[in-house]
Protein backbone atom coordinates (compact mmCIF):
# COMPACT_ATOMS: atom_id res chain seq x y z
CA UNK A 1 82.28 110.39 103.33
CA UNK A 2 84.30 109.41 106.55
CA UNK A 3 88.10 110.61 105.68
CA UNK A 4 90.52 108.98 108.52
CA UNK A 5 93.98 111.48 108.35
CA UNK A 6 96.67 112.56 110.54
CA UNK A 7 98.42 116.01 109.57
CA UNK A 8 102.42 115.78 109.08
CA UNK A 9 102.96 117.45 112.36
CA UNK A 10 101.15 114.99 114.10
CA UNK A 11 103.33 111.86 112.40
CA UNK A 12 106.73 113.97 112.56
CA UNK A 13 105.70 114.43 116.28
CA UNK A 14 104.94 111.12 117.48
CA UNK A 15 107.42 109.96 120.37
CA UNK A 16 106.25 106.53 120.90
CA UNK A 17 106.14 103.24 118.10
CA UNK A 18 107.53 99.67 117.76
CA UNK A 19 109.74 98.16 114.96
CA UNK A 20 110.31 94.84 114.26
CA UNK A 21 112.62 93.68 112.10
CA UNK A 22 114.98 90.27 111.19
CA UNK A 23 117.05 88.96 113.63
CA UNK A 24 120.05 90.02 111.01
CA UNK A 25 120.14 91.90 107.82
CA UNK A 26 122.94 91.41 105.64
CA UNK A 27 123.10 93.55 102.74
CA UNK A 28 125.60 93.52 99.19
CA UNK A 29 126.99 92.13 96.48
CA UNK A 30 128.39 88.98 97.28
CA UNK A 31 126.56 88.47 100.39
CA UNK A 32 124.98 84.97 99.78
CA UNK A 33 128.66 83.11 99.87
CA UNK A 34 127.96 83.40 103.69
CA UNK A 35 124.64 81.08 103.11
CA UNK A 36 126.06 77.81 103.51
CA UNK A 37 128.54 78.98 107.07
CA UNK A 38 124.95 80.71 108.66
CA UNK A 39 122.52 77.81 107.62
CA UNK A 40 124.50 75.13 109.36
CA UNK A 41 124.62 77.29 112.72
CA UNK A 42 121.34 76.06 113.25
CA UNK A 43 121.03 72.77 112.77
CA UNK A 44 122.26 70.27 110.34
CA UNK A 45 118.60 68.76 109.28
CA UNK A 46 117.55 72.00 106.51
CA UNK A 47 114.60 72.15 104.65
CA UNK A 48 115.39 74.17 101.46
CA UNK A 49 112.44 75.85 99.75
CA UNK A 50 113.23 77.10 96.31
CA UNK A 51 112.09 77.56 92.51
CA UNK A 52 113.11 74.65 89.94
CA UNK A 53 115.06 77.40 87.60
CA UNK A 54 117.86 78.83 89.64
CA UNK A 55 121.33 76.31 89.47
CA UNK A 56 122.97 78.12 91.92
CA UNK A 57 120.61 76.52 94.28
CA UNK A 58 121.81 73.47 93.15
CA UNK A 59 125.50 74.05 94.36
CA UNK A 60 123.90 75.75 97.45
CA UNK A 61 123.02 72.65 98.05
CA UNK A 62 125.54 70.01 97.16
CA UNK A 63 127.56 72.64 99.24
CA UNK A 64 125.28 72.04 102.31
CA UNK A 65 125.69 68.17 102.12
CA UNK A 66 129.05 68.28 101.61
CA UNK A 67 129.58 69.56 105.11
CA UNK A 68 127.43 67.09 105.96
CA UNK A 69 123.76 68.38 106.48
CA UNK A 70 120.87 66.29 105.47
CA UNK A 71 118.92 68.50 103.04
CA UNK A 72 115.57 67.83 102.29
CA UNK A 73 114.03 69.79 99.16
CA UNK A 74 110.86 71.73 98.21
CA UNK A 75 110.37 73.06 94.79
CA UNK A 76 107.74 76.36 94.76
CA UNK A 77 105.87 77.25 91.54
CA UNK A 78 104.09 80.30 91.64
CA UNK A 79 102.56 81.88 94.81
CA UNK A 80 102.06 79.46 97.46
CA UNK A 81 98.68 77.63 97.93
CA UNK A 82 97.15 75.60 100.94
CA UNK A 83 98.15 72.54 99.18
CA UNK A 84 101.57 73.45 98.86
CA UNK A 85 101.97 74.78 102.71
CA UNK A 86 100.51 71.01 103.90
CA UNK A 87 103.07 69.43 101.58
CA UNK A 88 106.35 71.24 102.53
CA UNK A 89 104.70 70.66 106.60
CA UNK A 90 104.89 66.77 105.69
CA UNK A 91 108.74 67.05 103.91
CA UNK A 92 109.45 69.14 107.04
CA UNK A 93 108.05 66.47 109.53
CA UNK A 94 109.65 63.75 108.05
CA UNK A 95 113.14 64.91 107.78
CA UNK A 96 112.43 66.55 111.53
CA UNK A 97 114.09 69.90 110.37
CA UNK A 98 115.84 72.01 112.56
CA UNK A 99 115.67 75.22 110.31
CA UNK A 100 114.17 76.38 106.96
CA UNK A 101 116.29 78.20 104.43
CA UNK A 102 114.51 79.76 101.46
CA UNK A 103 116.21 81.16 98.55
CA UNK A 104 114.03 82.86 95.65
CA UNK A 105 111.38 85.43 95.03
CA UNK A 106 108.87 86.59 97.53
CA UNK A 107 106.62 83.62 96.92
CA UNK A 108 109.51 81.23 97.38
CA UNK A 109 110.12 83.06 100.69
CA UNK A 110 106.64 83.66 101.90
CA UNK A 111 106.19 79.47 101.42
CA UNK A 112 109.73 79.12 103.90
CA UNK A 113 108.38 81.33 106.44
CA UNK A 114 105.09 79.77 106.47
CA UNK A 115 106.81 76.16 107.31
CA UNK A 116 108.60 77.34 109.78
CA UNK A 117 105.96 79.15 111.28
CA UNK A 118 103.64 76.22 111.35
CA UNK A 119 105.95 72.88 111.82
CA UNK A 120 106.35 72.79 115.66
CA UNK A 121 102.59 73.50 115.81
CA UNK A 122 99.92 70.17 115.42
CA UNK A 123 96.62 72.59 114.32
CA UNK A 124 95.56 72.71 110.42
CA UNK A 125 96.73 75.52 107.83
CA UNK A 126 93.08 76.89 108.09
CA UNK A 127 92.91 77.14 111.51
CA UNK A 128 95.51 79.90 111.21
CA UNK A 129 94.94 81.96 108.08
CA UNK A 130 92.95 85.61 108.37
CA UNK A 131 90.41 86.00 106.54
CA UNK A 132 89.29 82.88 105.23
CA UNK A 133 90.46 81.02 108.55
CA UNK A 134 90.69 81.22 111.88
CA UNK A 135 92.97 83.55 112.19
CA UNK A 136 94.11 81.82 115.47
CA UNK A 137 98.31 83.07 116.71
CA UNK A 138 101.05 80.59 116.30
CA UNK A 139 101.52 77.93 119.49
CA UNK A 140 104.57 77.30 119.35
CA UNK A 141 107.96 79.55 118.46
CA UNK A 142 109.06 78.92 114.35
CA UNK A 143 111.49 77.14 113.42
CA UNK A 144 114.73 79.14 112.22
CA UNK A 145 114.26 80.64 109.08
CA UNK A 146 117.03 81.95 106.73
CA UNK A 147 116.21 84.31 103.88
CA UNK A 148 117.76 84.53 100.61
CA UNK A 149 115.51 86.81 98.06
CA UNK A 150 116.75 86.88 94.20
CA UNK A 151 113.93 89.58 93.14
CA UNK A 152 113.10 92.90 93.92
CA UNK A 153 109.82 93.42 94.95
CA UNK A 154 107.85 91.76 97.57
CA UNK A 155 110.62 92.29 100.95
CA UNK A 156 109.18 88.96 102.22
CA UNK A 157 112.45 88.33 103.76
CA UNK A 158 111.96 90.77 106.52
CA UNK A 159 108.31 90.64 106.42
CA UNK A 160 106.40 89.37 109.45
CA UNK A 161 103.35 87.77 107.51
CA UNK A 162 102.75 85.13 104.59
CA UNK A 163 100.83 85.68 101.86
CA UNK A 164 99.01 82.16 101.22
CA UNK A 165 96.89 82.00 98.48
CA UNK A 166 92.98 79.81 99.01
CA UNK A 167 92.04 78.88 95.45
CA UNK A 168 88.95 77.10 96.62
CA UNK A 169 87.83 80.45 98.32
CA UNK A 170 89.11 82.69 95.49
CA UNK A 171 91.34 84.52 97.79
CA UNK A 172 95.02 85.52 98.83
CA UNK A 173 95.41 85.88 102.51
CA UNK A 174 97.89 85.98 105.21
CA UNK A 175 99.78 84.21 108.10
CA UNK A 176 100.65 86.92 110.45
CA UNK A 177 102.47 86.60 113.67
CA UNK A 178 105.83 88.59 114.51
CA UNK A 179 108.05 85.78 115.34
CA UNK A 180 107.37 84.85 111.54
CA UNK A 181 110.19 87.46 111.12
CA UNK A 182 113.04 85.56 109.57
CA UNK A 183 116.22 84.78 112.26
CA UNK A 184 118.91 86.20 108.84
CA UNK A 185 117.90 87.91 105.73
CA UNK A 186 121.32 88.06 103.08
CA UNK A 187 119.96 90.42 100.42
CA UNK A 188 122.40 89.79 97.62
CA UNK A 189 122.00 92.60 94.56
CA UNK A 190 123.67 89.97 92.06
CA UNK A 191 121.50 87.23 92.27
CA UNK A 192 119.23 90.17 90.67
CA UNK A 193 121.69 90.66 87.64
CA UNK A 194 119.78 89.84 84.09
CA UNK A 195 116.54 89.16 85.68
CA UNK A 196 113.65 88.96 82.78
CA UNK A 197 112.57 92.81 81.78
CA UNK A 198 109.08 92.15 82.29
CA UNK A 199 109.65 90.47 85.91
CA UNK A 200 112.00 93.15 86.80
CA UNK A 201 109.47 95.81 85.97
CA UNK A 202 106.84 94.11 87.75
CA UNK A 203 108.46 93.31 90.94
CA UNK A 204 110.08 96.58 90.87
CA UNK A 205 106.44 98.33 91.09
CA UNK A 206 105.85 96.28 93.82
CA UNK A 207 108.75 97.47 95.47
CA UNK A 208 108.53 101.29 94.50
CA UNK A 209 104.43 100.64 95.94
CA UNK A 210 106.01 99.13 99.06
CA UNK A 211 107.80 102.56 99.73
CA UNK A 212 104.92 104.98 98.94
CA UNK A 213 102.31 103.07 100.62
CA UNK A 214 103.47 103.34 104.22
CA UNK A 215 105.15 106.95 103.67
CA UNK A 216 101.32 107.88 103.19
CA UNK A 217 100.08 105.66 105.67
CA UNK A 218 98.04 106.24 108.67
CA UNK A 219 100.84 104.37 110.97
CA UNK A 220 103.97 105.87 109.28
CA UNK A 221 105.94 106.67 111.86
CA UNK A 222 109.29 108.44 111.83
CA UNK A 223 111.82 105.44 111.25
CA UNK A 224 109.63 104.07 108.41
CA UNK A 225 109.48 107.68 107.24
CA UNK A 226 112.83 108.00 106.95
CA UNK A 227 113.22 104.48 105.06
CA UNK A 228 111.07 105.74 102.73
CA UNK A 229 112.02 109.04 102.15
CA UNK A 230 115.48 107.39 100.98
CA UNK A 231 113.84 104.96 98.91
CA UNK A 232 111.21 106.41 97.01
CA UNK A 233 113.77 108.58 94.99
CA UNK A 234 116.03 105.60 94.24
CA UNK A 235 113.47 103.26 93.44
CA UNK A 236 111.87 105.53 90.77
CA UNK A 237 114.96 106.62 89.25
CA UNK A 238 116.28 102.69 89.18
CA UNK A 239 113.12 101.36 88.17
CA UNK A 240 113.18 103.59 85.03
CA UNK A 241 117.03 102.49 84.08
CA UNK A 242 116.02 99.49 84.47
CA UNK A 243 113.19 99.92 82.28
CA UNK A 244 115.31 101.12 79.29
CA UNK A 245 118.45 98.48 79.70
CA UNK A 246 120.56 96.08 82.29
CA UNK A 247 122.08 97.77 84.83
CA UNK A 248 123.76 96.60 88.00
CA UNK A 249 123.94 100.37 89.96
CA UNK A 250 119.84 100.34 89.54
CA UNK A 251 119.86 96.64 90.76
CA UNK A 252 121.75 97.29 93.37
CA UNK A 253 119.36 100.17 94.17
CA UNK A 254 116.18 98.08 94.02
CA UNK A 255 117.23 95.61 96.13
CA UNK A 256 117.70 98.23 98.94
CA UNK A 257 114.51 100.07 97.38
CA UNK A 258 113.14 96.37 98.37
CA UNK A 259 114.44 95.63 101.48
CA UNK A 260 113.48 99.58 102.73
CA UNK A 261 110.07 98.13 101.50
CA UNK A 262 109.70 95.00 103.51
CA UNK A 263 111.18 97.13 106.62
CA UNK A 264 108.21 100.01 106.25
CA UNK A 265 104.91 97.86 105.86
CA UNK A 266 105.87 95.35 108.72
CA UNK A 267 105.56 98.50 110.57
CA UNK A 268 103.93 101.36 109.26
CA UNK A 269 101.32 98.50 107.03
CA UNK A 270 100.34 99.60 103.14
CA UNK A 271 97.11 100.36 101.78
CA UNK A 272 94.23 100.16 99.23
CA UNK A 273 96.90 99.34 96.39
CA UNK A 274 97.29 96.33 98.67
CA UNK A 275 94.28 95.98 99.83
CA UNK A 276 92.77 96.08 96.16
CA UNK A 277 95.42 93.43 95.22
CA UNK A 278 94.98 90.35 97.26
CA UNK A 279 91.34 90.06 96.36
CA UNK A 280 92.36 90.24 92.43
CA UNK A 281 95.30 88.17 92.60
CA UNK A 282 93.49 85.60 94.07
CA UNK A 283 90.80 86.38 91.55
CA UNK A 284 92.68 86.51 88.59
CA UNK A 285 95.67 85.01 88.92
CA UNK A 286 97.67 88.09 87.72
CA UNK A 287 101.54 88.77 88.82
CA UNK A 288 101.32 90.38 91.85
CA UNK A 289 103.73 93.20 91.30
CA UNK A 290 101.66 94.07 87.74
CA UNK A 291 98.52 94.20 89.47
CA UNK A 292 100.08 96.80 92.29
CA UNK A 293 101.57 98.68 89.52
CA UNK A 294 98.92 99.23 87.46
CA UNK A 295 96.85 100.03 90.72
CA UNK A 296 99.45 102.51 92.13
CA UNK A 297 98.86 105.45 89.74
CA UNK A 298 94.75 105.40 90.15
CA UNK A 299 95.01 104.73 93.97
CA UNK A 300 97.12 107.62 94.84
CA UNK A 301 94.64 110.32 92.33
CA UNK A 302 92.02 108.80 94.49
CA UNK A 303 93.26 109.27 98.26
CA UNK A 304 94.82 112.89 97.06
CA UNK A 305 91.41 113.66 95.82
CA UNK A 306 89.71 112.13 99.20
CA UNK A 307 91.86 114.19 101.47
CA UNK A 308 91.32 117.32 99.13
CA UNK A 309 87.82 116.91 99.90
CA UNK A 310 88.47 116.16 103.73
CA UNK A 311 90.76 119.22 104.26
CA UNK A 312 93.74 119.54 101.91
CA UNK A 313 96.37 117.13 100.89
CA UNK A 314 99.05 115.94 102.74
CA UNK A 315 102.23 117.70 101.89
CA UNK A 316 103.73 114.12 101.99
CA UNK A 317 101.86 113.26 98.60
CA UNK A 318 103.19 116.43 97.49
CA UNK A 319 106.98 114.77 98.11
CA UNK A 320 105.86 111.54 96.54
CA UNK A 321 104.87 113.48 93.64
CA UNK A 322 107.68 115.14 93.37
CA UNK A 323 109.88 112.12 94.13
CA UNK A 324 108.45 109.85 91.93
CA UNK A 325 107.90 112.42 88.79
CA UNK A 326 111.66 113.27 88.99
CA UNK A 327 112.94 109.82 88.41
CA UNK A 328 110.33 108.62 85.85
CA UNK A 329 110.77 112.49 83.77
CA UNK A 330 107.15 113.20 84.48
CA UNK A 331 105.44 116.51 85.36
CA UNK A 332 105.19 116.10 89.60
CA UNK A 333 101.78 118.14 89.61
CA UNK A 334 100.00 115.25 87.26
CA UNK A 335 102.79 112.01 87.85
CA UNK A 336 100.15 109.70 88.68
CA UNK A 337 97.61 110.52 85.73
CA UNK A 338 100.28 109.86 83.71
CA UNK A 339 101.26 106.50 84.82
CA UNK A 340 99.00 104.78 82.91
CA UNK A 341 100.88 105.70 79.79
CA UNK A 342 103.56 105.48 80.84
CA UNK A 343 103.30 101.75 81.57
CA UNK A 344 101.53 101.65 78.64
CA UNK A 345 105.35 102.50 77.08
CA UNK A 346 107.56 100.28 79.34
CA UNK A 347 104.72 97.69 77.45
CA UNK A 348 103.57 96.55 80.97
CA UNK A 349 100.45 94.72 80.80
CA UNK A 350 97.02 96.05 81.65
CA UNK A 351 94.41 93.89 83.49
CA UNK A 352 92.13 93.34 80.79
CA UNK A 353 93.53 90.09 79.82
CA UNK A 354 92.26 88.37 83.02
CA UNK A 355 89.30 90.19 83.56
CA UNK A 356 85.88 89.52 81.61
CA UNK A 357 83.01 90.97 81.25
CA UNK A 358 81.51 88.64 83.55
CA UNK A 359 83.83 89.82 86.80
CA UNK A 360 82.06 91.56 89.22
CA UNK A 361 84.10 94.31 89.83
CA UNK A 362 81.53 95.67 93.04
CA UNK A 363 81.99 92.42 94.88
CA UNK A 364 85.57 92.74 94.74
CA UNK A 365 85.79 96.13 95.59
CA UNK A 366 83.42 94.55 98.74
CA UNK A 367 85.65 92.19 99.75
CA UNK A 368 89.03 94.71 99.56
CA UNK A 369 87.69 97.27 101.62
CA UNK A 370 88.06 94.99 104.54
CA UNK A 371 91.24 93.50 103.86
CA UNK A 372 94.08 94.34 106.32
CA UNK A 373 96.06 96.28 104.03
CA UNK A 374 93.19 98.21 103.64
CA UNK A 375 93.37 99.70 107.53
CA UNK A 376 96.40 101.74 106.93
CA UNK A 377 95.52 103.99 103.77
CA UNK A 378 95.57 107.11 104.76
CA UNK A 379 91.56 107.55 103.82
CA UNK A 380 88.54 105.48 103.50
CA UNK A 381 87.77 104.78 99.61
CA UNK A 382 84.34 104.24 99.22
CA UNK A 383 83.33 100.86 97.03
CA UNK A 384 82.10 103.14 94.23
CA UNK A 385 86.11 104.45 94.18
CA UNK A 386 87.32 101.73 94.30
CA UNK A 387 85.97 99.96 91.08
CA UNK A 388 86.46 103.17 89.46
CA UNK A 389 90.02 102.63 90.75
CA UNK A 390 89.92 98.94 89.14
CA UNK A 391 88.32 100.06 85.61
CA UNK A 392 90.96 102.20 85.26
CA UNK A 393 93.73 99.67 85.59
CA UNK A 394 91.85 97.45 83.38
């Protein structure tokens, strides 16, 4: 079986890599009250993307044409589709915007940046999406784009791609280009506060996945590294807090644990959790973050074993294991058997309830081991593995 791996000497020696990042990060409680003052730097025509749920949007923006902008509105329900990217290009053409603002989870965000990644251009939403498209680069600079996330999970607000989901094709794919990088990302902790348990946990997987995935990765390099060498340890011991009861310290912490996540895989790219993911979310329709958790535990057995076999194990799954097993109380040497169960107890749901009998798990398992995420795990899973990977999760 080909087995692609670098040692840790190699990665802690490299000397040359990129990173790419938001124009501006602001990070902290309190944060978003500078919303309003940084939208209306660049421009006064603003296209707001949002959920229908969240009434502090609504003062956000009553607030914004007070001072006299003319706001135009997009509601997003669930993860963005074709048909919703071609509607919010029309709102966006006919109020001419001169920036996007987006203020809600990552598929709230992810539907922002793909407007203004696509509304100075004239080509269709296909012509541009990977995958199931023509992949083709942006041909024109985005509009502005300001970033407000109120999860903790996906890091989509310093992300440089757009996860668009094809229903017709049965897929989730992406618009990639690095000026999709938003121009200000305010990452606020308290628009976290209360979030539902069950959202919390999933998004939260997502964003503890987002850490260990390009720490492992075959283009870590040693600014990711040290991103997620901080966050790994937080997000696990947050993540379980937050598991048991409210708690604004372990919010705080996920929304860096997030943010440190977004930072890593626009540079260092994620994996066969990943990779595994977009083809079943498209699939199945599943919350993203509950399919990557449930995936996480099985994935990581998998490449540990496939490097075993190649060599020896990275000493960086060794610190993962360690990491991770210390903030959930779990025995490091077995943390991700026991994942399963413990999800199982935090009563996060398995996959079963959108899978049938009738899913053909080997065509999926086709079609993920040549998704992009799948480019950057740290070994090549064979399709065998990889529905063995999927049963398990089920």
């Amino acid at each position: 079986m080909e087995t692609r791996r670098r040692s840790d000497h190699e990665l802690l020696s490299q000397t040359a890599f990129s990173f790419l990042t938001a124009g501006r990060i602001e990070f902290g409680r309190g944060v978003s009250d500078q919303t309003v003052q940084i939208t209306l730097c660049f421009g006064r025509r603003i296209l707001l993307v949002r959920g229908r749920s969240v009434a502090r949007v609504d003062a956000l923006r009553d607030e914004l044409r007070a001072l006299g902008a003319d706001v135009a509105e997009i509601f997003s329900s669930g993860e963005p589709t074709v048909q919703a990217l071609d509607a919010g290009l029309t709102a966006g053409c006919e109020l001419r915007a001169d920036a996007v603002l987006a203020v809600g989870g990552g598929a709230v965000i992810d539907l922002g940046k793909a407007i203004a990644a696509l509304l100075p251009g004239d080509g269709a939403v296909m012509d541009h999406l990977e995958g199931v498209g023509g992949a083709r680069p942006l041909i024109a600079d985005p509009l502005p784009m300001i970033a407000v996330p109120t999860t903790s999970g996906t890091g989509a607000e310093v992300t440089k791609n757009a996860v668009i989901t094809v229903p017709e094709a049965g897929r989730k794919v992406s618009l990639r280009d690095p000026r999709m990088l938003p121009d200000v990302a305010l990452v606020d902790p308290a628009l976290t506060d209360h979030t539902p348990r069950a959202q919390t946990l999933a998004s939260g997987l997502d964003a503890l996945t987002q850490v260990i995935e390009p720490y492992v990765s075959s283009r870590a390099n040693p600014l990711t590294d040290a991103l997620c060498r901080a966050a790994i340890p937080k997000g696990a011991r947050a993540l379980a807090r937050l598991a048991a009861a409210e708690c604004p310290h372990a919010r705080d912490d996920m929304a860096f644990v997030s943010l440190a996540g977004g930072l890593a895989l626009a540079n260092a790219g994620l994996g066969a959790v990943h990779g595994l993911a977009g083809v079943l979310g498209g699939r199945l329709g599943a919350p993203h973050g509950l399919i990557c958790g449930r995936l996480l535990g099985p994935v990581m057995v998998a490449n540990a074993a496939s490097l075993r076999a190649a060599g020896g194990a990275s000493k960086r799954f060794q610190n993962v294991a360690e990491w991770v097993g210390q903030g959930f109380d779990l025995a490091p040497d077995s943390v991700f058997d026991q994942m399963p169960e413990l999800l199982d107890r935090w009563q996060v749901q398995r996959l079963s309830q959108w899978l049938s009998a009738e899913t053909d798990l080997t065509q999926i398992a086709e079609e993920a081991a040549g998704a992009s995420s799948m480019k950057a795990n740290p070994c090549v899973l064979p399709v065998s593995e990889l529905v063995e990977i999927m049963r398990q999760a089920i």
